[in-house]
C-alpha atoms as a PDB file:
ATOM      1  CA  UNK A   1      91.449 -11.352 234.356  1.00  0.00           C
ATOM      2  CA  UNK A   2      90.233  -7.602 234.208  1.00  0.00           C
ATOM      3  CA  UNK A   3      90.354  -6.434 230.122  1.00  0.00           C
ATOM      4  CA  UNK A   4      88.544  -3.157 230.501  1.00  0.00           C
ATOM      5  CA  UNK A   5      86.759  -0.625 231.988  1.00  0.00           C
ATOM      6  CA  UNK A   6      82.934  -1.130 230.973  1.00  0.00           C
ATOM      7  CA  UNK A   7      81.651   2.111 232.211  1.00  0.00           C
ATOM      8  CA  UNK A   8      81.332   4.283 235.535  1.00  0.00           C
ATOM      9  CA  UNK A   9      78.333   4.639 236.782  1.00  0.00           C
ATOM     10  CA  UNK A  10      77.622   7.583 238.819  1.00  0.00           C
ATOM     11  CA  UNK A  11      75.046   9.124 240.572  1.00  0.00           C
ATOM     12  CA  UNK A  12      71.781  11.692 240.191  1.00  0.00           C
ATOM     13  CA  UNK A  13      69.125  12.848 241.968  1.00  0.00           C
ATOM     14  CA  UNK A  14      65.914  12.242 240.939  1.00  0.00           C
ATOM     15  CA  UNK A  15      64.199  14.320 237.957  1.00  0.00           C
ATOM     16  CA  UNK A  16      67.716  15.148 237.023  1.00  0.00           C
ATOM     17  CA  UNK A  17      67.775  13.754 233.411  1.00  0.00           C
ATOM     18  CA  UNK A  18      67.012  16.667 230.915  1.00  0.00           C
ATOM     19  CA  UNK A  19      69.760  19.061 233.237  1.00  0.00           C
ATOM     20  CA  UNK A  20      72.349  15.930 232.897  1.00  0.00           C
ATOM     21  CA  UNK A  21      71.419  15.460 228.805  1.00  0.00           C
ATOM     22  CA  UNK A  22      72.313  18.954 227.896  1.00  0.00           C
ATOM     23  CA  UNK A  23      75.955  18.690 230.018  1.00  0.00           C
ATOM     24  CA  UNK A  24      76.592  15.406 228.665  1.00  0.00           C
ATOM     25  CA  UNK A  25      75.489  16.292 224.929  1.00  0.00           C
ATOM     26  CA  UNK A  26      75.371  19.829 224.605  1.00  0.00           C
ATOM     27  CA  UNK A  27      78.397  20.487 226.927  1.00  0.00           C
ATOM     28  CA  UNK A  28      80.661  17.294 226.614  1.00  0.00           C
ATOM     29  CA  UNK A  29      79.760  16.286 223.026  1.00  0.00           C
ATOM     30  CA  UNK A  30      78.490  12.676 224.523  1.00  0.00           C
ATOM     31  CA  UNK A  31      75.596  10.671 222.730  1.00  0.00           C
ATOM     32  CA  UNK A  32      72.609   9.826 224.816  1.00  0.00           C
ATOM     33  CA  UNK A  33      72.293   5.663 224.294  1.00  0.00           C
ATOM     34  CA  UNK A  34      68.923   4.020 225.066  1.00  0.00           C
ATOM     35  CA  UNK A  35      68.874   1.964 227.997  1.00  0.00           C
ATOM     36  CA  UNK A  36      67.346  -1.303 227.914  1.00  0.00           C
ATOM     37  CA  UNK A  37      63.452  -1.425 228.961  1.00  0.00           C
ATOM     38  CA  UNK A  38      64.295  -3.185 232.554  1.00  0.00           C
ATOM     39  CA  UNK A  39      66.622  -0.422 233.534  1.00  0.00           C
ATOM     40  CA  UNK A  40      65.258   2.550 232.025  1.00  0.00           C
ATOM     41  CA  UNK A  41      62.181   1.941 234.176  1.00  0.00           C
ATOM     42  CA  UNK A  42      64.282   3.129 236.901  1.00  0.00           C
ATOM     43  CA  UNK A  43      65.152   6.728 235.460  1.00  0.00           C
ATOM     44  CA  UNK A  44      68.806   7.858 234.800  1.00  0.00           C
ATOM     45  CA  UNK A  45      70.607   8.030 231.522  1.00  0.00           C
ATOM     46  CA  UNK A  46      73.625   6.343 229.743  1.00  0.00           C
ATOM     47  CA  UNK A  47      76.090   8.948 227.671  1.00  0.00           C
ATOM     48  CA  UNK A  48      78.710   7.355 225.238  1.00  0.00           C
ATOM     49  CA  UNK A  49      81.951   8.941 222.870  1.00  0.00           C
ATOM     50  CA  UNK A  50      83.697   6.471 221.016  1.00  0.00           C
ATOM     51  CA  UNK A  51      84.173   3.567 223.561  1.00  0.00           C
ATOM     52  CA  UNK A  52      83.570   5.877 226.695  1.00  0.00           C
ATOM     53  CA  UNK A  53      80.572   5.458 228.829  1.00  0.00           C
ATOM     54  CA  UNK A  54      78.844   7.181 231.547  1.00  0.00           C
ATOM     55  CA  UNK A  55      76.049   6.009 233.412  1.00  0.00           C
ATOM     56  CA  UNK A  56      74.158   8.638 235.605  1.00  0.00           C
ATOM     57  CA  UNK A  57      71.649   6.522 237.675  1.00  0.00           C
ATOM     58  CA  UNK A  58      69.220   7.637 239.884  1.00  0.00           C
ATOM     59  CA  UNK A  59      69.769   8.217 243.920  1.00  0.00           C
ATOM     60  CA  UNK A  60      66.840   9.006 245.982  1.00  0.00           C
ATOM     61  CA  UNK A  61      69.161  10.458 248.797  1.00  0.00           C
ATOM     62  CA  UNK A  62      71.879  12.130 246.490  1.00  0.00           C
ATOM     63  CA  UNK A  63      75.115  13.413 247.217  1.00  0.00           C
ATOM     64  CA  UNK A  64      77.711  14.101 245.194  1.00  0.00           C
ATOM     65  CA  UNK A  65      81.110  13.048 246.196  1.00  0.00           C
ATOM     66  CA  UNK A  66      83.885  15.593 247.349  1.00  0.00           C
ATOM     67  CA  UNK A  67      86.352  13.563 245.848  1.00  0.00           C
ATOM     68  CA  UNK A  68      85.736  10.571 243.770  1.00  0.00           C
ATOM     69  CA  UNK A  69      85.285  11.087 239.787  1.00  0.00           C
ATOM     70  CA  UNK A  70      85.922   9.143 236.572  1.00  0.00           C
ATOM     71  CA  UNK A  71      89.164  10.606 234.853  1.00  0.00           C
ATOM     72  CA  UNK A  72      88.233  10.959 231.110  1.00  0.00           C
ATOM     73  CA  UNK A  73      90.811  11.135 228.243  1.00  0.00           C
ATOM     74  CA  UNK A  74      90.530  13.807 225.954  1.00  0.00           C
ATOM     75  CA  UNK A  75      92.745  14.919 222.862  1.00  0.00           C
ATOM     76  CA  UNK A  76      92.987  18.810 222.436  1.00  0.00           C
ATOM     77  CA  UNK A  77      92.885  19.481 225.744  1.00  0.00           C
ATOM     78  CA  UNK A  78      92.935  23.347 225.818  1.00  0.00           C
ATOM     79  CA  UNK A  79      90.164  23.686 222.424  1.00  0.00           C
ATOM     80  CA  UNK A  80      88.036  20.900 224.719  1.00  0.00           C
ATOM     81  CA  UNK A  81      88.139  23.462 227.889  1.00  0.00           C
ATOM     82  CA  UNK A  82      87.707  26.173 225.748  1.00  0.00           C
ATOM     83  CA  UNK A  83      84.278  24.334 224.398  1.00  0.00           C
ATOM     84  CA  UNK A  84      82.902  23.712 228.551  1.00  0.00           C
ATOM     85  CA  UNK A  85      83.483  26.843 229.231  1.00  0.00           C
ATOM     86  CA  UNK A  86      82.005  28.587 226.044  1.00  0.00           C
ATOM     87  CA  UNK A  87      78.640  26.288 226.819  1.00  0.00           C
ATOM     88  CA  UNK A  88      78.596  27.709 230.501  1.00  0.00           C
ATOM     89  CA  UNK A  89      81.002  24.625 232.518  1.00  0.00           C
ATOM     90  CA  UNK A  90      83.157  25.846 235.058  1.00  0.00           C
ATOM     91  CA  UNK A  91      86.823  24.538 234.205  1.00  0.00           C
ATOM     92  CA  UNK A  92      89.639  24.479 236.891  1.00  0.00           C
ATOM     93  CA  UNK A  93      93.013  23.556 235.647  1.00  0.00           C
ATOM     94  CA  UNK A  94      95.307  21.204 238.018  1.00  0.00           C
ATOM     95  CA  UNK A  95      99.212  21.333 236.799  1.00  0.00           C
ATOM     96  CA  UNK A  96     100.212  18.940 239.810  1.00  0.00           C
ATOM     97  CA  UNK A  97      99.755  15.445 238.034  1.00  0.00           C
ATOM     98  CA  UNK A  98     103.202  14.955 236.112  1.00  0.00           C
ATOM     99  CA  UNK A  99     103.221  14.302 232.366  1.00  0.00           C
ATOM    100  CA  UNK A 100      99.770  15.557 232.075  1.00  0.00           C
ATOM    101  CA  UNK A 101      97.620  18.748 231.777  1.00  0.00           C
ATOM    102  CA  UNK A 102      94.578  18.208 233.268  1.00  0.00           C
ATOM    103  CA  UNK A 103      91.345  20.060 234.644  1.00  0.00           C
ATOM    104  CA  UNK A 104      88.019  19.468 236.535  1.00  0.00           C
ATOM    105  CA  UNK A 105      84.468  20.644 236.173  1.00  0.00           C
ATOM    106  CA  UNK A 106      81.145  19.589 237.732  1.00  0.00           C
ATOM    107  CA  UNK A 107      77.814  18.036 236.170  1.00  0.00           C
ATOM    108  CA  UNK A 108      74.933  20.034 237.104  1.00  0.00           C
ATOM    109  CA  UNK A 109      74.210  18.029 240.371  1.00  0.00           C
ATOM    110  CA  UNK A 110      77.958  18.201 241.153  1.00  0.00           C
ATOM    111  CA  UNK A 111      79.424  15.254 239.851  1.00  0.00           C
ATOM    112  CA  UNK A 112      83.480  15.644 239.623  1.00  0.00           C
ATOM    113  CA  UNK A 113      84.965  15.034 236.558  1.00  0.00           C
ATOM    114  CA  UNK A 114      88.510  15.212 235.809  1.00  0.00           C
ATOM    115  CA  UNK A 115      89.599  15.499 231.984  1.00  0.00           C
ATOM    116  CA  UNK A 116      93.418  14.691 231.195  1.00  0.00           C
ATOM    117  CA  UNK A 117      96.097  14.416 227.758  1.00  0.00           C
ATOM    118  CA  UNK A 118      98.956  13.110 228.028  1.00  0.00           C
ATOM    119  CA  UNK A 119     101.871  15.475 227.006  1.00  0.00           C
ATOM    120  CA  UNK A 120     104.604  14.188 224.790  1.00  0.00           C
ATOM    121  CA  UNK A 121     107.735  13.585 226.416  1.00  0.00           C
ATOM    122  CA  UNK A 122     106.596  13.940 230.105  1.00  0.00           C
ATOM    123  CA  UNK A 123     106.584  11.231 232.306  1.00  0.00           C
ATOM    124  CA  UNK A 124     103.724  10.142 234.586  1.00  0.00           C
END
């Protein structure tokens, strides 16, 4: 039976890891986390908040997808676009998922994310 959602992995091109460290820390407010010897061999880097974790490995023949993405939870929704786009992000808000507010923005190698609260007394 399925408990939770380890991480997402997603992908980078190669020599991609100090661009994707300052969006994930400087930009997001992640924490870069070691990865063990094995795997870090292979280049990439794992981000973590609280018990969220994204793992950007490396792709020799990157792409980024059009439409797949991890949707991330955030509280203070409008303050956390406010911070993206203060630190350069591009933020594009998306009112058509009921119950929420919600908004996108790329990595720098154009990686979709989608960041999403709840709002009180909204169904979704």
């Amino acid at each position: 039976m399925l408990a939770a959602v380890d991480h997402v992995q997603l992908a980078a091109p190669p020599g991609a890891e100090d661009a994707l460290r300052v969006y994930y820390v400087d930009v997001l407010g992640m924490t870069e986390i070691s990865k063990p010897p094995v795997l870090a061999a292979r280049g990439g880097c794992w981000f973590r908040a609280g018990a969220v974790q994204l793992h950007l490995g490396i792709e020799p023949d990157f792409r980024p997808a059009k439409k797949a993405h991890p949707g991330l939870r955030v509280t203070g929704i409008e303050a956390y676009a406010a911070r993206l786009v203060a630190r350069g992000a591009a933020v594009i808000w998306d009112d058509s998922l009921p119950g929420c507010r919600r908004f996108y923005s790329e990595d720098p190698v154009g990686n979709r994310l989608e960041f999403l609260e709840p709002v009180l007394g909204r169904q979704r």
